[in-house]
Protein backbone atom coordinates (compact mmCIF):
# COMPACT_ATOMS: atom_id res chain seq x y z
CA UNK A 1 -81.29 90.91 -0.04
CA UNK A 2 -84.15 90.14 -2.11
CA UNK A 3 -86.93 92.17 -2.32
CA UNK A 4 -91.02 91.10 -3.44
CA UNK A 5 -94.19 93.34 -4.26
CA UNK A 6 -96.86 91.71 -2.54
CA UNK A 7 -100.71 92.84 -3.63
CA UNK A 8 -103.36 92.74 -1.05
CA UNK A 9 -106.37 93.79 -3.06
CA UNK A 10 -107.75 97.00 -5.00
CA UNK A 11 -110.44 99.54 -3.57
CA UNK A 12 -111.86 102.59 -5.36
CA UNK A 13 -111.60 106.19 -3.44
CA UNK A 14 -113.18 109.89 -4.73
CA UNK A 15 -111.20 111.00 -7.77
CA UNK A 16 -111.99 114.17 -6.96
CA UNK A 17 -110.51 113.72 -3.44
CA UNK A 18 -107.50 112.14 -4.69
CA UNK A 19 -106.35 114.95 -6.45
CA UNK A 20 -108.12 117.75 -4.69
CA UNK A 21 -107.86 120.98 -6.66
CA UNK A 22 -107.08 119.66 -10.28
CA UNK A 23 -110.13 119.66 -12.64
CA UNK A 24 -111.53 116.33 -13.39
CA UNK A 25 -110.98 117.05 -17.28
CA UNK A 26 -107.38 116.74 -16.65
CA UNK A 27 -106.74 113.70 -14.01
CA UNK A 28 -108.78 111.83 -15.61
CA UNK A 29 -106.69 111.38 -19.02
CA UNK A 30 -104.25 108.83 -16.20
CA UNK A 31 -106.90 108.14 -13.50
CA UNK A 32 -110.39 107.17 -15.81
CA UNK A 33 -113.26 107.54 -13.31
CA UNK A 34 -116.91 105.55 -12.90
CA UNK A 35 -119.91 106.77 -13.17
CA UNK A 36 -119.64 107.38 -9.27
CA UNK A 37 -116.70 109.34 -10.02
CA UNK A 38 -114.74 106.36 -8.35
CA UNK A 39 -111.35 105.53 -9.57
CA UNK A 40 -108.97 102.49 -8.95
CA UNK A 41 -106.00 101.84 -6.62
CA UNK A 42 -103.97 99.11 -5.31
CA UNK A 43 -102.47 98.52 -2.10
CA UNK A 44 -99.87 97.36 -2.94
CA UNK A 45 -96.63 95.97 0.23
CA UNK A 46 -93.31 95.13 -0.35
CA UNK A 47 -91.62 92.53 1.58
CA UNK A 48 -87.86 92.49 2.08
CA UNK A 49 -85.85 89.24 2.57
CA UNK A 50 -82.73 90.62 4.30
CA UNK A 51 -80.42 88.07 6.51
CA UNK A 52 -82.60 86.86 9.03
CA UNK A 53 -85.40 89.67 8.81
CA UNK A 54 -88.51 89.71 6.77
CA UNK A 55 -89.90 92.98 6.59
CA UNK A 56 -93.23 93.82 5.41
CA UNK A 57 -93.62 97.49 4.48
CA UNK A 58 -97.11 98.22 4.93
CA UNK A 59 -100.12 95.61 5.22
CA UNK A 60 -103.34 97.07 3.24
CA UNK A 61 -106.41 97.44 4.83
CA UNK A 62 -107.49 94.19 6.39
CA UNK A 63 -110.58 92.37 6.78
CA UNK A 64 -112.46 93.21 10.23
CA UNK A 65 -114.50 96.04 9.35
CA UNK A 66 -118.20 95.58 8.82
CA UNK A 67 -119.77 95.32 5.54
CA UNK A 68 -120.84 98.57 5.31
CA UNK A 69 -117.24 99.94 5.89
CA UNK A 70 -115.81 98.31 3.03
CA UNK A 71 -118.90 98.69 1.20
CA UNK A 72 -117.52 102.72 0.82
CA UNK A 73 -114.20 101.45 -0.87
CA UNK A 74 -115.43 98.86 -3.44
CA UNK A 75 -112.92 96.34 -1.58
CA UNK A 76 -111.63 93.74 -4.67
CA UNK A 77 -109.51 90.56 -4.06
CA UNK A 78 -110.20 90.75 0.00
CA UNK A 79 -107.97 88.37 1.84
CA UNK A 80 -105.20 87.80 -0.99
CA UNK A 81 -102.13 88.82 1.41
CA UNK A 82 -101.36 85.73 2.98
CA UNK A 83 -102.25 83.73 0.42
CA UNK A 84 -99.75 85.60 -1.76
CA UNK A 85 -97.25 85.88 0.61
CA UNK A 86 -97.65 81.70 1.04
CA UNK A 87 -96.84 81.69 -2.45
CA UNK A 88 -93.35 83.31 -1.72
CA UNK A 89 -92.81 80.55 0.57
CA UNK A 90 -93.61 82.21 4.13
CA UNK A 91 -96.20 82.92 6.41
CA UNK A 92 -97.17 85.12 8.60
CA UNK A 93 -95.25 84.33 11.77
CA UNK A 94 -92.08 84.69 9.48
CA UNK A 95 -92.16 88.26 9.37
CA UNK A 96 -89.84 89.92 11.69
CA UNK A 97 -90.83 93.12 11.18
CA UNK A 98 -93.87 95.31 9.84
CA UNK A 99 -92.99 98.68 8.94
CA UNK A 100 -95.94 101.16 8.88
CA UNK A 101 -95.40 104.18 6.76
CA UNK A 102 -98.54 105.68 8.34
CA UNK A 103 -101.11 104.45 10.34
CA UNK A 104 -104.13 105.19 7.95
CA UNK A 105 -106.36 102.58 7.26
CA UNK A 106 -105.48 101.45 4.02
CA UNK A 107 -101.49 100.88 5.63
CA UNK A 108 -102.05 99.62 8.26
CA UNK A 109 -105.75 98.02 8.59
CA UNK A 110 -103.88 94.40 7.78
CA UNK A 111 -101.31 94.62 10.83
CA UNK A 112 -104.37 93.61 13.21
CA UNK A 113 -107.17 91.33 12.80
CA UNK A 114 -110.08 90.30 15.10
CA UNK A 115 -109.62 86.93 18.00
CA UNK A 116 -111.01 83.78 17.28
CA UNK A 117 -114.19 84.38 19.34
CA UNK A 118 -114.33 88.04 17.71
CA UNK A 119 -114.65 90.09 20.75
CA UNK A 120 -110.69 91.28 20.28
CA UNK A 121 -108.16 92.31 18.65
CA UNK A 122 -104.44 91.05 18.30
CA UNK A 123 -101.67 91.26 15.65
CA UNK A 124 -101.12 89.14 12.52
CA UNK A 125 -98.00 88.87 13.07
CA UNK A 126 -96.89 87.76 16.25
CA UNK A 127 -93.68 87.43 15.38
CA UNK A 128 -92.47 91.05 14.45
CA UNK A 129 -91.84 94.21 15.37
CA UNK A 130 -94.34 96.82 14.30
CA UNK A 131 -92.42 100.43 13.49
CA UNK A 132 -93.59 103.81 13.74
CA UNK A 133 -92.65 107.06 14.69
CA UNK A 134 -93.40 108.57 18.37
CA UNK A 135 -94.89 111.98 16.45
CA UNK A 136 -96.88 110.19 14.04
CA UNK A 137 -98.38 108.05 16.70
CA UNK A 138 -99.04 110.52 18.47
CA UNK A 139 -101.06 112.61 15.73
CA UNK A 140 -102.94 108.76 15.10
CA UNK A 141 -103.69 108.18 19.00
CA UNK A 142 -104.99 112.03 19.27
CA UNK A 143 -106.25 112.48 15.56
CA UNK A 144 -107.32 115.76 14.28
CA UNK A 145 -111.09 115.82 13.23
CA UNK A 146 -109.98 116.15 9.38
CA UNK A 147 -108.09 112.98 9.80
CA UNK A 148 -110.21 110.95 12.61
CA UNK A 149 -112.14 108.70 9.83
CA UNK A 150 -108.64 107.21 8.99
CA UNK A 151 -107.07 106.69 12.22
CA UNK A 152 -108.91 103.88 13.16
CA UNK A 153 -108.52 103.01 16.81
CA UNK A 154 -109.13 99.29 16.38
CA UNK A 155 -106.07 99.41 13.85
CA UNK A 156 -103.37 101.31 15.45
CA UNK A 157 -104.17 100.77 19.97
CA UNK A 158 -103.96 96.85 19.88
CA UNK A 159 -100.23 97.41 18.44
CA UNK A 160 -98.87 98.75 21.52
CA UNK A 161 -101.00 97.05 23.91
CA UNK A 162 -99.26 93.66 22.55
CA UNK A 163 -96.07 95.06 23.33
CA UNK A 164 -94.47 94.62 20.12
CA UNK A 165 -94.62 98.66 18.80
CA UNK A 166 -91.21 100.59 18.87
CA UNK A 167 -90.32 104.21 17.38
CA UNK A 168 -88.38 104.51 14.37
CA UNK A 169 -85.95 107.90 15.73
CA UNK A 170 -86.57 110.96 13.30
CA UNK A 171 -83.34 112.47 12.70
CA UNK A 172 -84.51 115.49 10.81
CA UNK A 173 -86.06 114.72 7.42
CA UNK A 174 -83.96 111.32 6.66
CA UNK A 175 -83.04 108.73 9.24
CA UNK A 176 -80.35 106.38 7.85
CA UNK A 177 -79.72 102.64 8.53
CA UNK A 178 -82.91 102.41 9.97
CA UNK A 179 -82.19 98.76 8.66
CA UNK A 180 -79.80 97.50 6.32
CA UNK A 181 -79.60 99.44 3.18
CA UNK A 182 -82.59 100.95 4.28
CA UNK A 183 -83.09 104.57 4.91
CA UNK A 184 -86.31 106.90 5.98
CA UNK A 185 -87.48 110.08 4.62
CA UNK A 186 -89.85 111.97 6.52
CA UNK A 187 -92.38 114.26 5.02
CA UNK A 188 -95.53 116.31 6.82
CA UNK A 189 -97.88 117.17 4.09
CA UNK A 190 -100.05 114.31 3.92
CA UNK A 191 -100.17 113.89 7.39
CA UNK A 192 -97.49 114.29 10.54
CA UNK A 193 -94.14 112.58 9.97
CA UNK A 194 -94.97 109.88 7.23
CA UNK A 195 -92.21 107.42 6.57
CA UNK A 196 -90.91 106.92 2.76
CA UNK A 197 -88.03 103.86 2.58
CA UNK A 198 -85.36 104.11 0.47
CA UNK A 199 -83.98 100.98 0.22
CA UNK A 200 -80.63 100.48 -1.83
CA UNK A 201 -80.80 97.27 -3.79
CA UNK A 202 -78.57 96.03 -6.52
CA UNK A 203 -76.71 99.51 -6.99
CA UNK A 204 -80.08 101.63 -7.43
CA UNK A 205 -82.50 103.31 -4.99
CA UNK A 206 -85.83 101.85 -4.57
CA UNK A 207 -87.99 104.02 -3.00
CA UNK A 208 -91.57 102.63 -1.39
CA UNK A 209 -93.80 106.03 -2.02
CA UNK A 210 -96.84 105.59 0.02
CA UNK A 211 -99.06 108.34 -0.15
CA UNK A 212 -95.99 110.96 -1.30
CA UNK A 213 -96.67 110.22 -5.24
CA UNK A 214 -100.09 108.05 -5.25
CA UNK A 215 -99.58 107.90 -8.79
CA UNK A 216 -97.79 108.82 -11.82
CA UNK A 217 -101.34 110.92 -12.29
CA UNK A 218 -99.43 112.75 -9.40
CA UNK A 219 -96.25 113.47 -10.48
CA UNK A 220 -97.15 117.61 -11.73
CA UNK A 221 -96.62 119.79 -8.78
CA UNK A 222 -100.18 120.97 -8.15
CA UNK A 223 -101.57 117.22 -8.05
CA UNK A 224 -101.70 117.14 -4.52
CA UNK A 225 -104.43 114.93 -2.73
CA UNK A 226 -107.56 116.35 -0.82
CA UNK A 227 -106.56 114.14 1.58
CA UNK A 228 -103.44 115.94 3.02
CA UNK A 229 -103.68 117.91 6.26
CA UNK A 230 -101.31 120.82 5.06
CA UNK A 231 -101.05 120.81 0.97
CA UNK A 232 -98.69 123.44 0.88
CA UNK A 233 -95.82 121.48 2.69
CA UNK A 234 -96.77 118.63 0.19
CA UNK A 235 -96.03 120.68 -2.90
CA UNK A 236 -92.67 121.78 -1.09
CA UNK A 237 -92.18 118.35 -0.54
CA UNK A 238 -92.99 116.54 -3.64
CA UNK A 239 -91.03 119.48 -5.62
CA UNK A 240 -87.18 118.37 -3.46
CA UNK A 241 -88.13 114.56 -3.66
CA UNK A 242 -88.90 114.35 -7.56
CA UNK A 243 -85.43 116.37 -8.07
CA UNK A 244 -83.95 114.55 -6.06
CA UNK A 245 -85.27 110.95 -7.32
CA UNK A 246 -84.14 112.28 -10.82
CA UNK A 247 -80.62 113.13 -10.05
CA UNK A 248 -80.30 110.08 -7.95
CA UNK A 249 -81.73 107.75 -10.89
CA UNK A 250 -84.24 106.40 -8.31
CA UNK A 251 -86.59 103.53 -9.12
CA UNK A 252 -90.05 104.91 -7.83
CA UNK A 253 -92.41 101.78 -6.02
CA UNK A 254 -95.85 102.97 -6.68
CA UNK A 255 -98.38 101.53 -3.63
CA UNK A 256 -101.34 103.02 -4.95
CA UNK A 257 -101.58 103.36 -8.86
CA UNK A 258 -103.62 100.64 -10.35
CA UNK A 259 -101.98 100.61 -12.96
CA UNK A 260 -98.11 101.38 -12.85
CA UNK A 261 -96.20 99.50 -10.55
CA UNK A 262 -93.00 101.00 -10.99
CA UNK A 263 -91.63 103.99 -12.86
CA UNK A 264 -88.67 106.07 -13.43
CA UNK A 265 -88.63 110.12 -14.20
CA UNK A 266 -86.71 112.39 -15.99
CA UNK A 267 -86.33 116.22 -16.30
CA UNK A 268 -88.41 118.07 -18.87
CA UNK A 269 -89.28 121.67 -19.68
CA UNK A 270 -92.25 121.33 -18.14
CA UNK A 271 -90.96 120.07 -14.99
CA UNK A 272 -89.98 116.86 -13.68
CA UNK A 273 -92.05 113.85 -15.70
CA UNK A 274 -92.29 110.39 -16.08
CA UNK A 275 -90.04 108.29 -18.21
CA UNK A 276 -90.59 104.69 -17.99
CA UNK A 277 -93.22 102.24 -15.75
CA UNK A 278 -92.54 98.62 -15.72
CA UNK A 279 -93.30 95.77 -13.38
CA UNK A 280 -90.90 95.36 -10.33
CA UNK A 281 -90.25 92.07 -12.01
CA UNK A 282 -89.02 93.39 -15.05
CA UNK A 283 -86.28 94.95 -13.90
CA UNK A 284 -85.18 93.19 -11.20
C-alpha cells in the first residue's frame, strides 16, 4: 500500500461559522481571520495505491459552478487535482474508486464535472466506483433546509444516474474491511452518517478526518462548527474519538486546516491536546 495527500486548492469560509459558539478572541490565536472575517482552509484528498485499486478519498469542490458561486469561497489554485494527481503518475480513469465521506460541496463537488457541450453532467472518473452510505444519501437527496445550500443536486444525482454509486453497509458506528486495511467510523453531528477512514498503514492508524476535527483550532471540546446539524452529538463524538485516537497512537490527516497537515495528540490536564503536526511526507 502506498498512500499520497493530494491538494485540490484552498477557499476561505466564515470563521465565525467554523467554530460557531467560541469567541473570535480565542480561535483566532490558530485560525487568523481577514478583514472579512474570512479564514483559510484546504481541501485537501488522499489517494490510496492498494493492489489493483486507486482510491481517492474525497475530490474538493470542482470547477462547474458559476462565478458568482465560487466568488463566496475565495476559490485559490482552481483546477490543481488532476494536474497533481498526473504528477503521481495517474490519471483520472485510473481511479477505481472515489470514496465520499459526505456529499457536501467541498467533498464531493470534484466527483462530477459538466459534458463537453455543457448542457450535462457526468463523472470524472469513469472508471470507479463512487461510495456512500444509503442514510447519508438519503439526508443529501432530501436535504434539510439548514443543510440544502451544501447538498448540491448537480453534485451528488448524476452519481447514481451513471450507475456507478454503491452503499458502503453501516454496521453500527464502525464498519470494518470496508477495503483493505481500511475501516469506517460513522459519526452524526455534522451531518447524518459521515464516513471517517481509518486506514492502517505501516503499523499505525491513519485516520482521514473530514469535517470531524477541521482543525487542530478544533481539537477543545466546545470547538464545534456552526455548520453541524446537531452540535451536541458532535461534542459526544469528538470527546470518544480524540480518546480514542490518543490511546490508539493515531496519526490524525487534517483535510481542512491550512496549515497543519498532519498531527498527533496527547493527554493533558486540560483535556486531550495536540502534540506534534508534520507533513504526511515527513513521516512516512
Amino acid at each position: 500500500m502506498k498512500i499520497h495527500p493530494i491538494n485540490t486548492g484552498n477557499f476561505k469560509l466564515d470563521g465565525g461559522a467554523m467554530f460557531g459558539v467560541v469567541p473570535k478572541s480565542l480561535w483566532s490565536r490558530t485560525n487568523p481571520a481577514d478583514s472579512n472575517n474570512m479564514c483559510d482552509w484546504s481541501m485537501r484528498c488522499m489517494l490510496i495505491e492498494d493492489e489493483d485499486r486507486l482510491i481517492l478519498i474525497d475530490t474538493g469542490i470542482g470547477d462547474k459552478q458559476d462565478e458568482k458561486f465560487f466568488s463566496h469561497f475565495y476559490l485559490s489554485d482552481k483546477n490543481i487535482f488532476e494536474p497533481n494527481l498526473k504528477k503521481l503518475g495517474f490519471s483520472v480513469d485510473d481511479v477505481t474508486d472515489v470514496f465520499l465521506t459526505h456529499l457536501h460541496f467541498d467533498h464531493c463537488g470534484g466527483a462530477i464535472k459538466r459534458t463537453k457541450d455543457g448542457k450535462g453532467f457526468e463523472p470524472v472518473f469513469k472508471n470507479a466506483t463512487y461510495w456512500s452510505t444509503e442514510k447519508h444519501w438519503k439526508w443529501a437527496t432530501e436535504p434539510n433546509a439548514r443543510e440544502k445550500a451544501s447538498f448540491l443536486k448537480e453534485n451528488i444525482l448524476p452519481i447514481e444516474e451513471s450507475g456507478q454509486l454503491k452503499f458502503i453497509e453501516r454496521q453500527g458506528d464502525y464498519t470494518k474491511n470496508v477495503f483493505n486495511n481500511f475501516d469506517v467510523l460513522f459519526v452524526d453531528g455534522h451531518t447524518e452518517s459521515m464516513m471517517i477512514p481509518h486506514i492502517h498503514y505501516k503499523e499505525k492508524t491513519l485516520i482521514f478526518m473530514a469535517d470531524l476535527l477541521p482543525s487542530v483550532g478544533h481539537l477543545p471540546l466546545p470547538y464545534v462548527m456552526g455548520y453541524d446539524t446537531r452540535p451536541l452529538i458532535t461534542l459526544d463524538e469528538k470527546e470518544r474519538f480524540l480518546s480514542n485516537a490518543v490511546n490508539n497512537d493515531a496519526i490524525l490527516f487534517l483535510e481542512h486546516d491550512f496549515y497543519n497537515e498532519c498531527c498527533t495528540l496527547q493527554q493533558t490536564e486540560r483535556g486531550v491536546r495536540l502534540k506534534e503536526t508534520f507533513n504526511f511526507s515527513d513521516l512516512f
